[in-house]
C-alpha atoms as a PDB file:
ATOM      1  CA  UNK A   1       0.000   0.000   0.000  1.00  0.00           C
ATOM      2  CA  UNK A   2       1.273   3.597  -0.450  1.00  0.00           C
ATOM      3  CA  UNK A   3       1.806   5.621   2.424  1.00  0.00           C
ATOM      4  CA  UNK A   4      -0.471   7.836   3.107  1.00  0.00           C
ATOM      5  CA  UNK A   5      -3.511   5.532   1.620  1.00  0.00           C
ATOM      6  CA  UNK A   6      -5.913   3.161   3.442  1.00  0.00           C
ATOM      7  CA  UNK A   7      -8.291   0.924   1.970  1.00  0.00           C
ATOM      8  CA  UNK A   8     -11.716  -0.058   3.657  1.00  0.00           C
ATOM      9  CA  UNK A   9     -14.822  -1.932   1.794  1.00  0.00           C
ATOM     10  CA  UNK A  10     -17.963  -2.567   3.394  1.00  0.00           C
ATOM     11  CA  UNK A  11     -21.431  -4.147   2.476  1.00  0.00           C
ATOM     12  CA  UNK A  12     -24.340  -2.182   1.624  1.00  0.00           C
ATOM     13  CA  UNK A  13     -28.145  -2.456   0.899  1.00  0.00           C
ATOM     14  CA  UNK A  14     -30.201  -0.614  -1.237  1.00  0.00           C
ATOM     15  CA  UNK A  15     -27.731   0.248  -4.435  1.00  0.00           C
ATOM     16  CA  UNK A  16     -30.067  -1.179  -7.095  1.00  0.00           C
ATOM     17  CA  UNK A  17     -29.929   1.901  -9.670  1.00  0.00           C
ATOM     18  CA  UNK A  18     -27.525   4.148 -11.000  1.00  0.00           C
ATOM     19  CA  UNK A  19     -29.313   7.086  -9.030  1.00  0.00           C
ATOM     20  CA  UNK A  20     -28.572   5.494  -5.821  1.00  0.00           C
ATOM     21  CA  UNK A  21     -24.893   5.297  -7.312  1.00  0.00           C
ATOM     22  CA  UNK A  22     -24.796   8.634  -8.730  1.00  0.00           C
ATOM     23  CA  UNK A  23     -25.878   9.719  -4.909  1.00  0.00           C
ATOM     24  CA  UNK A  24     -23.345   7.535  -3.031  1.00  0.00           C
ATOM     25  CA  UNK A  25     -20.292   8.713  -4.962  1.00  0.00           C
ATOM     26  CA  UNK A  26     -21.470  12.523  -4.235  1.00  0.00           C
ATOM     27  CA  UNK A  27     -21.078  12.239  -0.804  1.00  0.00           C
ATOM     28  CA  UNK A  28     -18.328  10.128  -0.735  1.00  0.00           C
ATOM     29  CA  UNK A  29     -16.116  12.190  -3.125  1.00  0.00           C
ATOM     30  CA  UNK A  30     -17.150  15.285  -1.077  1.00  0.00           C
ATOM     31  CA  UNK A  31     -15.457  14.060   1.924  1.00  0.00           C
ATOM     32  CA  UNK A  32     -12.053  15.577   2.005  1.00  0.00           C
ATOM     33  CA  UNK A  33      -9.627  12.392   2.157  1.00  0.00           C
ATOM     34  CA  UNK A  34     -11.450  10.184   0.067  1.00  0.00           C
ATOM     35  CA  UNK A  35      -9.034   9.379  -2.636  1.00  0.00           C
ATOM     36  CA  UNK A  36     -11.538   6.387  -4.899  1.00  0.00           C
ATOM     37  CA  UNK A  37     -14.558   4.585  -4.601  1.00  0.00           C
ATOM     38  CA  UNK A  38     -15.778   1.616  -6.370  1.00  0.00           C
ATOM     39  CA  UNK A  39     -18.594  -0.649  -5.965  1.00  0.00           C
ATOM     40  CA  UNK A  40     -19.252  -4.460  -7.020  1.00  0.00           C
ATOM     41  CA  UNK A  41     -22.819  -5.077  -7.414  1.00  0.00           C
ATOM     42  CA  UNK A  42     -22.373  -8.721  -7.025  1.00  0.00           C
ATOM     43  CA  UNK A  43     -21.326  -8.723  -3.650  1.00  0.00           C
ATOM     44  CA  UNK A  44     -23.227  -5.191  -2.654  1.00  0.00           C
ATOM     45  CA  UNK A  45     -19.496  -4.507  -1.680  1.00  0.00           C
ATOM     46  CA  UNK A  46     -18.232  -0.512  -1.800  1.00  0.00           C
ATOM     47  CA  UNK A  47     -14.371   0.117  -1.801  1.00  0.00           C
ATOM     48  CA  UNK A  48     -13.004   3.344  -0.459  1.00  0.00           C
ATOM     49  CA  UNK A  49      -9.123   4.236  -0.495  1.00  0.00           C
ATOM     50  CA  UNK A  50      -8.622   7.523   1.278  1.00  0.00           C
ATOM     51  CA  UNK A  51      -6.116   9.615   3.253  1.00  0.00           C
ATOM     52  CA  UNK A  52      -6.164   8.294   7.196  1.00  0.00           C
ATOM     53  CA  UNK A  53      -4.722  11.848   8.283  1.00  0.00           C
ATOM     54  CA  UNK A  54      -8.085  13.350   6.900  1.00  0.00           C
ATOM     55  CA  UNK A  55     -11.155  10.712   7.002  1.00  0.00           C
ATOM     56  CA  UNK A  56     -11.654   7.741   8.642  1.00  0.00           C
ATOM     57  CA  UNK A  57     -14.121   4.711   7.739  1.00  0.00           C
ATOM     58  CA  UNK A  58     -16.120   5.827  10.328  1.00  0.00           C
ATOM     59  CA  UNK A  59     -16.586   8.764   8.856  1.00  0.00           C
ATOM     60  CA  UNK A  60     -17.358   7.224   5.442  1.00  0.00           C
ATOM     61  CA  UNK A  61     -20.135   4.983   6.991  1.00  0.00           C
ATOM     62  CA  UNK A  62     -21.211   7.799   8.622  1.00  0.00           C
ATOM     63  CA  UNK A  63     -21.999   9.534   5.695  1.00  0.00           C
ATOM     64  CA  UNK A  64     -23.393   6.644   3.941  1.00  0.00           C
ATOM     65  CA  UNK A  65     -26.084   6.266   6.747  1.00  0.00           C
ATOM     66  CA  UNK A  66     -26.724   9.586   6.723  1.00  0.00           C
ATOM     67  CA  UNK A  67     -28.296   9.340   3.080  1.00  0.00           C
ATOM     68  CA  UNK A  68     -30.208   6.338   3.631  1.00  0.00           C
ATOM     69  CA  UNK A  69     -28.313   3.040   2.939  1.00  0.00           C
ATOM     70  CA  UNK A  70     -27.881   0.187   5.076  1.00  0.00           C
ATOM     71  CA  UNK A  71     -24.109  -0.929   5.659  1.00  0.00           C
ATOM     72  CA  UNK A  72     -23.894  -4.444   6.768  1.00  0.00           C
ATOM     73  CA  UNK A  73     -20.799  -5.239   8.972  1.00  0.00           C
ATOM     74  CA  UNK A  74     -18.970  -8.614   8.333  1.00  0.00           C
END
């Protein structure tokens, strides 16, 4: 990994459209640290990779609740 980067992925529910992804990478990207985001639909997995020194994953699920999706913790 490359200093300065951490990578966290979670599961969500509720991604079924590309509004809901449209939405989720909004609020993600506006987070200051939050260097990329990708989802797999498959798995209802989202990957973040963002600055530690600026956001945490809290502060990413945080965010995610806050606009209405489920995370599921595994």
């Amino acid at each position: 990994m490359v200093e300065g980067k951490a990578r966290g992925v979670f599961r969500i529910l509720n991604m079924d459209c590309a509004g809901c992804t449209r939405t989720m990478l909004k609020t993600l990207y506006k987070l200051d640290g939050v260097i990329d985001v990708s989802f797999n639909y498959i798995t209802d997995k989202v990957y973040v990779v963002y600055d530690p020194e600026k956001v945490t994953m809290d502060d990413v699920k945080k965010a995610v609740k806050k606009i209405g999706f489920k995370i599921i913790e595994f």
